[in-house]
Protein backbone atom coordinates (compact mmCIF):
# COMPACT_ATOMS: atom_id res chain seq x y z
CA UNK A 1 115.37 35.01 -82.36
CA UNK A 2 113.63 36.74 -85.37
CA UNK A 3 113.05 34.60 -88.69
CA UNK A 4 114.31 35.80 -91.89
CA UNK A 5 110.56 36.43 -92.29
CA UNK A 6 109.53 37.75 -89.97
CA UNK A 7 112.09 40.47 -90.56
CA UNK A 8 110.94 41.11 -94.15
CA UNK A 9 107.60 41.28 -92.96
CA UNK A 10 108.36 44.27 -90.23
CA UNK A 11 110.19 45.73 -93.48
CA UNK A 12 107.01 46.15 -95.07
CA UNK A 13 106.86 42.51 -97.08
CA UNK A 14 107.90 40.38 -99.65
CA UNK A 15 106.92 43.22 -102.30
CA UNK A 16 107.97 46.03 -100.73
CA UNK A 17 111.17 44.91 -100.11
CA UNK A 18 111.92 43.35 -103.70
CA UNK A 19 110.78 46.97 -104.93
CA UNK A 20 113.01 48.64 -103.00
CA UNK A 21 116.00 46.19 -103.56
CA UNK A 22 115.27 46.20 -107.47
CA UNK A 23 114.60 42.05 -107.22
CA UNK A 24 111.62 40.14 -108.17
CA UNK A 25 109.29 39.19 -105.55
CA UNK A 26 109.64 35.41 -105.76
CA UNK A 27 113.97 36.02 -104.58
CA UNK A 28 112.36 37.55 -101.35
CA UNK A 29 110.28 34.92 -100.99
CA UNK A 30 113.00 32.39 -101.53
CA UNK A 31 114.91 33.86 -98.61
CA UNK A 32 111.62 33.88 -96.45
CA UNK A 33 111.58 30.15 -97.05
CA UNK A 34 115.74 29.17 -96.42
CA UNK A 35 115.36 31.79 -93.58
CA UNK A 36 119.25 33.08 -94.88
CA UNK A 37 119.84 36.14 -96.79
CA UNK A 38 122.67 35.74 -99.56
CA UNK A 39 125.52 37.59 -98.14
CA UNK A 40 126.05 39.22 -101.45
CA UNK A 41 122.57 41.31 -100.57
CA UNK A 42 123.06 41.97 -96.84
CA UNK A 43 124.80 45.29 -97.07
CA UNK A 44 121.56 46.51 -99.45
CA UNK A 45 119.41 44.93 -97.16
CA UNK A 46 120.87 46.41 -94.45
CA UNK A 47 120.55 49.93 -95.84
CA UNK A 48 117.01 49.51 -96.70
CA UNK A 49 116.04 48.45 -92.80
CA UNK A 50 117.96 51.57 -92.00
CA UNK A 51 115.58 53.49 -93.64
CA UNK A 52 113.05 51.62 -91.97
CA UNK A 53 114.14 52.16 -88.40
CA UNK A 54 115.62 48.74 -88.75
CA UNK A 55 118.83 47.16 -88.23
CA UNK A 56 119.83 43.83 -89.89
CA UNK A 57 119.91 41.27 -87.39
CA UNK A 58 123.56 40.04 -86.66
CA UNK A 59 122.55 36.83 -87.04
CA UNK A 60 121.73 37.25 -90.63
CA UNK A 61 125.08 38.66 -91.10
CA UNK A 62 126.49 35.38 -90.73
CA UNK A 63 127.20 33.35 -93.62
CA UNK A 64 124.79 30.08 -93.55
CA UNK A 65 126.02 26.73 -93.76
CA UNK A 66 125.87 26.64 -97.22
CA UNK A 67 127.94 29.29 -98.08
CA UNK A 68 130.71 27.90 -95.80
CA UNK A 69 130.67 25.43 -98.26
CA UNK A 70 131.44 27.15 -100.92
C-alpha cells in the first residue's frame, strides 16, 4: 500500500504540491507525517494527481480515524 508520502513524493514533493494547492509547505509536510490527507483537500488533491497522471489512492479517500471522531 502506498504512504501518504510516498504519494506526494511521485507528485513531484512537498513543494511542488503546496504550490500547486496554494498551501504552505509545512501543511504538506504535516500530512506526510499523519500519512492522512484532510478530506476537506482530497477533491483538490485529487485534481492535481490528475494532472500528474495520478489518481488519488482510494485509500486516502477514506476518512481517518480521527475524523470519524468528529
Amino acid at each position: 500500500m502506498e504512504t501518504v508520502e510516498q504519494f506526494i513524493d511521485a507528485l513531484g514533493g512537498t513543494v511542488e504540491v503546496a504550490n500547486a494547492l496554494d498551501l504552505a509547505p509545512t501543511t504538506v509536510s504535516s500530512w506526510k507525517s499523519s500519512n492522512s490527507i484532510p478530506k476537506w483537500r482530497r477533491a483538490d488533491l485529487g485534481a492535481f494527481a490528475k494532472v500528474k497522471g495520478r489518481e488519488l489512492p482510494a485509500v486516502f479517500a477514506q476518512p481517518n480515524p480521527a475524523e470519524k471522531a468528529a
